[in-house]
C-alpha atoms as a PDB file:
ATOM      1  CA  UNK A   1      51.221 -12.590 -11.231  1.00  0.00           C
ATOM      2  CA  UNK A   2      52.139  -9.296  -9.954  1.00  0.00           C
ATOM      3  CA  UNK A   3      50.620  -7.289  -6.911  1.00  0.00           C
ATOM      4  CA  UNK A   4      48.392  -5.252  -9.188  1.00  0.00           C
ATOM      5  CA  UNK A   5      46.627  -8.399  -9.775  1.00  0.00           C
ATOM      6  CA  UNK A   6      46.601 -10.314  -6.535  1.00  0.00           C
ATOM      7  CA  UNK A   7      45.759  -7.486  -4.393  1.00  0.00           C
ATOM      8  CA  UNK A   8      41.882  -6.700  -5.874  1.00  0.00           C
ATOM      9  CA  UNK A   9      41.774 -10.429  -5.699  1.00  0.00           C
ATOM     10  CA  UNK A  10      42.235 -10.542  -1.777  1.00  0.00           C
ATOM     11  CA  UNK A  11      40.258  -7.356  -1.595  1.00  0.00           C
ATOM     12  CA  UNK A  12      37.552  -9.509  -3.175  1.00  0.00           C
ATOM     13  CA  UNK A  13      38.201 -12.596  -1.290  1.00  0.00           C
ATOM     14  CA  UNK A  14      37.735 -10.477   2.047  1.00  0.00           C
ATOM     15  CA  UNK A  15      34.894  -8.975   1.018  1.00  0.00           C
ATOM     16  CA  UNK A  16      33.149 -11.927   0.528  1.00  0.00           C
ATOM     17  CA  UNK A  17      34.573 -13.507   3.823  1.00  0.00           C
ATOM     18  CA  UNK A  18      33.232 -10.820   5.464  1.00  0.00           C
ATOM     19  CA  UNK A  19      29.660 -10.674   4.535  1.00  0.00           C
ATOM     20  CA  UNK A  20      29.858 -14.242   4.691  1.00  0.00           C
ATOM     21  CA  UNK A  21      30.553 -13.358   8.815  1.00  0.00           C
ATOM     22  CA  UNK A  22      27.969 -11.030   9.393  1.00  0.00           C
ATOM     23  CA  UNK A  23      25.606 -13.460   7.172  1.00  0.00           C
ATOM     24  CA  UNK A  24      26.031 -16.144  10.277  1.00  0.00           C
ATOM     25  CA  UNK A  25      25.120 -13.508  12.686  1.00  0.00           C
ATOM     26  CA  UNK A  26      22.494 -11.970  11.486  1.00  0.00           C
ATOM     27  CA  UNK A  27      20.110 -14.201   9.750  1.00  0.00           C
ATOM     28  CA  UNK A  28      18.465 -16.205  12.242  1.00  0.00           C
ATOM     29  CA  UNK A  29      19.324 -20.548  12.456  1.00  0.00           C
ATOM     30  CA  UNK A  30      15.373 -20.691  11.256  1.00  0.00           C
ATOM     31  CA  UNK A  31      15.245 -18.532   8.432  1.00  0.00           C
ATOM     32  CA  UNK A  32      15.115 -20.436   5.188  1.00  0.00           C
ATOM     33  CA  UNK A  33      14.955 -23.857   6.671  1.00  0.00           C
ATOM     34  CA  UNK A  34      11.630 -25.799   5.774  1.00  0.00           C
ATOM     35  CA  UNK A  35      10.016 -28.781   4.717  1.00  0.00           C
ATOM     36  CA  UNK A  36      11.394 -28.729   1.157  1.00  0.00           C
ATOM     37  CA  UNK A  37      15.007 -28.183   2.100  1.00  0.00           C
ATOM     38  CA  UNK A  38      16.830 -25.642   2.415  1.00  0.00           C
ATOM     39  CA  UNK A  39      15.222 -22.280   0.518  1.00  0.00           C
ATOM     40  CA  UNK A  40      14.953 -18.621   1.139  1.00  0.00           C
ATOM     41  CA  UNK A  41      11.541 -17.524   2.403  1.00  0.00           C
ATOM     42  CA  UNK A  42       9.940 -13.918   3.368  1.00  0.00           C
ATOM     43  CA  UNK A  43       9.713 -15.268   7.173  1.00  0.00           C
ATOM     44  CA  UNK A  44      11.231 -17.389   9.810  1.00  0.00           C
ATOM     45  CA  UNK A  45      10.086 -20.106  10.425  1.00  0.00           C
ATOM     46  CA  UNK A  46       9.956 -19.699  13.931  1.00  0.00           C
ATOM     47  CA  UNK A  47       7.466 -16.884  14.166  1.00  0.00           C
ATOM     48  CA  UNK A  48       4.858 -18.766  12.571  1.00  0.00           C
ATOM     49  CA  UNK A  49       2.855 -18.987  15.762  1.00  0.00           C
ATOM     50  CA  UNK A  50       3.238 -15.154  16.148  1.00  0.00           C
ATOM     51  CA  UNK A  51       1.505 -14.364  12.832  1.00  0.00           C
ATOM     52  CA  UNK A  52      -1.577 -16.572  13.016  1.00  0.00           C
ATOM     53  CA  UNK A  53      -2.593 -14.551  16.135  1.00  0.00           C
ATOM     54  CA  UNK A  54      -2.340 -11.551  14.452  1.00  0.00           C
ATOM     55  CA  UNK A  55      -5.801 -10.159  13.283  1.00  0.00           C
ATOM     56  CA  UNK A  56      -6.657 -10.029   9.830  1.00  0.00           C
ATOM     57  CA  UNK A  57      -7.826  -5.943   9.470  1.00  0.00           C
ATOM     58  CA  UNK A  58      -8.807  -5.608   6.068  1.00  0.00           C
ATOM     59  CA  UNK A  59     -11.559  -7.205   4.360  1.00  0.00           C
ATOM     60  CA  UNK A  60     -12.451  -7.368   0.316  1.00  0.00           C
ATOM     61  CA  UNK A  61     -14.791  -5.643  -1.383  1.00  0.00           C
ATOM     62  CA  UNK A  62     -17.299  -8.685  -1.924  1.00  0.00           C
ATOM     63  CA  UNK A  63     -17.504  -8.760   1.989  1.00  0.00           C
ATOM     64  CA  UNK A  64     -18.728  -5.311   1.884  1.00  0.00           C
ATOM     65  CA  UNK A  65     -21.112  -6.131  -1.548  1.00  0.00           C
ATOM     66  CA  UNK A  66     -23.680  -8.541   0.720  1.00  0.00           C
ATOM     67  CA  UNK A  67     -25.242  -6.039   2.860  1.00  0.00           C
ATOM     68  CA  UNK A  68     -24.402  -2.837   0.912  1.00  0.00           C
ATOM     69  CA  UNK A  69     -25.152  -4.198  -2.930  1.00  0.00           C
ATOM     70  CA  UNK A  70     -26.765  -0.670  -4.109  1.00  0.00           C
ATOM     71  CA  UNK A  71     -24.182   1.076  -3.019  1.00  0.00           C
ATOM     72  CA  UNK A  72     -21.686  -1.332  -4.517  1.00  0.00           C
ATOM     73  CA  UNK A  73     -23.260  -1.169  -8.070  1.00  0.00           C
ATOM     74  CA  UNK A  74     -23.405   2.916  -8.226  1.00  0.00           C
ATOM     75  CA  UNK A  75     -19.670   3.007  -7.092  1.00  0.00           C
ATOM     76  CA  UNK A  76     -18.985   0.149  -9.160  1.00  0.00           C
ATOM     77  CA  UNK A  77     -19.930   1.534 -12.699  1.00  0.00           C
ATOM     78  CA  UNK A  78     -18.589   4.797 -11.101  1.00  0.00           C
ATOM     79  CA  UNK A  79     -14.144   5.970 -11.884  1.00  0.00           C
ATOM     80  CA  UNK A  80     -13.942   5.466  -7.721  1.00  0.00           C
ATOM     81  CA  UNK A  81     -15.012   1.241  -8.611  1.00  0.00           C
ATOM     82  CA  UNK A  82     -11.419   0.249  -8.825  1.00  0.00           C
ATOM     83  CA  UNK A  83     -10.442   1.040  -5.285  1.00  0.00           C
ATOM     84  CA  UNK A  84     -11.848  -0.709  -1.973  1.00  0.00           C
ATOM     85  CA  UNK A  85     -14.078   0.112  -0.313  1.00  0.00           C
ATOM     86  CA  UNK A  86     -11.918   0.040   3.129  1.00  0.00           C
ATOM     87  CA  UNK A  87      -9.442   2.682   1.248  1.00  0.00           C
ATOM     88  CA  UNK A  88     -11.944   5.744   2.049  1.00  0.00           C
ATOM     89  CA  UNK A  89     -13.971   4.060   5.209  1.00  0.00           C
ATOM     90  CA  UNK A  90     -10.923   1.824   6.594  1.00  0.00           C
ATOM     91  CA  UNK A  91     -10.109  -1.676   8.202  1.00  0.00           C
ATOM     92  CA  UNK A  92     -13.831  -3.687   8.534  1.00  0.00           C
ATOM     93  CA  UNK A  93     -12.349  -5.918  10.780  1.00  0.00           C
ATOM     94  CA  UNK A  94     -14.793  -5.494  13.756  1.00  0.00           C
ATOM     95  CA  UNK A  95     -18.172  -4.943  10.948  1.00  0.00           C
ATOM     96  CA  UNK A  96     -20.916  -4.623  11.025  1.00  0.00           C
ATOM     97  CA  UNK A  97     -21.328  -5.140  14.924  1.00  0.00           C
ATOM     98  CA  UNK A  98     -18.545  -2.758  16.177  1.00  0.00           C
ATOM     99  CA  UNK A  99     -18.860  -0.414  15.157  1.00  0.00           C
ATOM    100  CA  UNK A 100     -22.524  -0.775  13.409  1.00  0.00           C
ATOM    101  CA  UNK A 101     -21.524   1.742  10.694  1.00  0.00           C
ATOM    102  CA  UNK A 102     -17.828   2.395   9.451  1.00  0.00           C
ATOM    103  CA  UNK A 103     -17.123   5.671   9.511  1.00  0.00           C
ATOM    104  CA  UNK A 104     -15.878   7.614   5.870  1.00  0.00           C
ATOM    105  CA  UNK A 105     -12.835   9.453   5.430  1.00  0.00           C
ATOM    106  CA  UNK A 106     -13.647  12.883   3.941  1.00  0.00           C
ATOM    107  CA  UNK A 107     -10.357  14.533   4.463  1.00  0.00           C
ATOM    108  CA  UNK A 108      -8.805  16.467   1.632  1.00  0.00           C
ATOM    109  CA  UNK A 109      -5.297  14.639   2.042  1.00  0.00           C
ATOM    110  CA  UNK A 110      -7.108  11.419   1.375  1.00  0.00           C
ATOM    111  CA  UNK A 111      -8.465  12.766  -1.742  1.00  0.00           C
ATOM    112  CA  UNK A 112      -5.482  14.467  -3.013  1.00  0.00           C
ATOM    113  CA  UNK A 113      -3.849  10.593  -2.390  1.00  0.00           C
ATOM    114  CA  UNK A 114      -5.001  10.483  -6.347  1.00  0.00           C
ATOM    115  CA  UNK A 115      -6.325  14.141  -7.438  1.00  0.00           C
ATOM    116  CA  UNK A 116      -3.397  16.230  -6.722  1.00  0.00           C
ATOM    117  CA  UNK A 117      -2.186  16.959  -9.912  1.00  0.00           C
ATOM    118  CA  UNK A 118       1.506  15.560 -10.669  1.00  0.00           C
ATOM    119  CA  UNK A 119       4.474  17.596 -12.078  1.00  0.00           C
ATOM    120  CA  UNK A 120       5.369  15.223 -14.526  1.00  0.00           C
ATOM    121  CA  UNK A 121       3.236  12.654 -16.390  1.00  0.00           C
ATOM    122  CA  UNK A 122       5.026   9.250 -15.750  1.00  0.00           C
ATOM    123  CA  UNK A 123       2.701   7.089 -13.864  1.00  0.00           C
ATOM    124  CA  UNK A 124      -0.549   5.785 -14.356  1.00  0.00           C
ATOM    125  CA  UNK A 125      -2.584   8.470 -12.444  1.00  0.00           C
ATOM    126  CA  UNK A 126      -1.654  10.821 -15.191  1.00  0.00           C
ATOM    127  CA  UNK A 127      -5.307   9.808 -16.896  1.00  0.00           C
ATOM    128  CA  UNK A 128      -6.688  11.214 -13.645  1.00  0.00           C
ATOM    129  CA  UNK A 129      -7.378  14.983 -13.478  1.00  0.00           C
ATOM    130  CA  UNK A 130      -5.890  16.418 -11.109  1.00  0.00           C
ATOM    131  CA  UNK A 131      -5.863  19.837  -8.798  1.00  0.00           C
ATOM    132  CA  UNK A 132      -3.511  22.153  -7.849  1.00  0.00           C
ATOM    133  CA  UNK A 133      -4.146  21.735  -3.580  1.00  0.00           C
ATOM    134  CA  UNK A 134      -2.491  25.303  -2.979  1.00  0.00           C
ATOM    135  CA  UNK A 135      -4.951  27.616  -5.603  1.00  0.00           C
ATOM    136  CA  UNK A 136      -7.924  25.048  -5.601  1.00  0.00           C
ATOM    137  CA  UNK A 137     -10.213  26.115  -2.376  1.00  0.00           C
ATOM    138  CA  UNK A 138      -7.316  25.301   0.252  1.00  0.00           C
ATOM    139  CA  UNK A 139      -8.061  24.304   3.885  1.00  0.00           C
ATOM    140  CA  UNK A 140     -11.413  23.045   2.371  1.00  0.00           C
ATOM    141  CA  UNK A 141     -12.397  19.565   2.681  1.00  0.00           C
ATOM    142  CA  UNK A 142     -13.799  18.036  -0.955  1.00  0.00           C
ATOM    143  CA  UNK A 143     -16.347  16.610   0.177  1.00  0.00           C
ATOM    144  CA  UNK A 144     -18.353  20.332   0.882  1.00  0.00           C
ATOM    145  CA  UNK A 145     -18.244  20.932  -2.956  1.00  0.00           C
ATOM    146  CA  UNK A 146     -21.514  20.228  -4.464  1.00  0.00           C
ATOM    147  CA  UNK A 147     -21.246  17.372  -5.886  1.00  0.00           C
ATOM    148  CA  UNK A 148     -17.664  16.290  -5.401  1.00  0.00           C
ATOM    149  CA  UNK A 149     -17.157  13.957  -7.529  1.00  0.00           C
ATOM    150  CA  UNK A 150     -18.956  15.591 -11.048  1.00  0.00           C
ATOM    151  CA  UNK A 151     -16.856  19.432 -11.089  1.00  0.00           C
ATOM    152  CA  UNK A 152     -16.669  20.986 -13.782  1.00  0.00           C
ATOM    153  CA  UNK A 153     -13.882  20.526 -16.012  1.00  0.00           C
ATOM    154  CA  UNK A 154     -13.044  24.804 -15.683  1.00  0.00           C
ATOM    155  CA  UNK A 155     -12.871  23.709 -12.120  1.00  0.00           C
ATOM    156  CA  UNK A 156     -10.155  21.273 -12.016  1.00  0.00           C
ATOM    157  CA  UNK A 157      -7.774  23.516 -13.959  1.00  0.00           C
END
């Protein structure tokens, strides 16, 4: 064969000698080794240990549902149902003794998370009405509208 053909092949052959290399010494001896055989995992196997002391944060919503069920069912039937509860009052790792009650984020930037309107149409909050955050009462929290969460539709134009 002539040179135009063998040298992409060496080019080829060294690239995949080299990440071959670097594969060696970068991926840890444990990663990918366990007790089926050899296979490719999200962890090591090593830091096992490491992870089960790590504190679970987040709860579900049924843990919330027990002690909070009429306030479950009117946010349930509500648009807000579909997202956790820990999403607006965060991590209930340490409820309901500490703190007794979980504090609620009312900060505009966690509303506008899913009401600032988008600029184009291509993902699934497009359904959601949304508001411009620059022309629509800016540097006011949502939450000091009456009643947030039922504006008129002139309103969210």
């Amino acid at each position: 064969m002539r040179n135009h053909v063998w040298r992409p092949l060496y080019l080829v052959i060294g690239v995949i000698a080299l990440l071959l290399l670097v594969r060696t010494l970068v991926v840890p001896e444990d990663f990918g080794s366990h007790e089926s055989g050899y296979m490719y995992g999200w962890h090591r196997k090593g830091n096992e240990a490491e992870w089960r002391q790590v504190a679970v944060k987040y709860r579900t919503t049924a843990y919330c549902k027990d002690c909070h069920s009429e306030k479950y069912d009117s946010i349930r039937n509500s648009p807000h149902g579909i997202i956790p509860c820990e999403d607006c009052h965060g991590p209930g790792m340490a409820h309901p003794d500490d703190p007794a009650k979980l504090p609620i984020d009312r900060s505009r930037q966690l509303c506008l998370r899913c009401h600032a309107q988008l600029p184009s149409p291509s993902s699934g909050r497009d359904a959601i009405r949304g508001i411009d955050p620059t022309g629509h009462n800016p540097g006011t929290e949502c939450s000091l509208c009456p009643p947030p969460h039922h504006p008129s539709v002139s309103e969210m134009q």
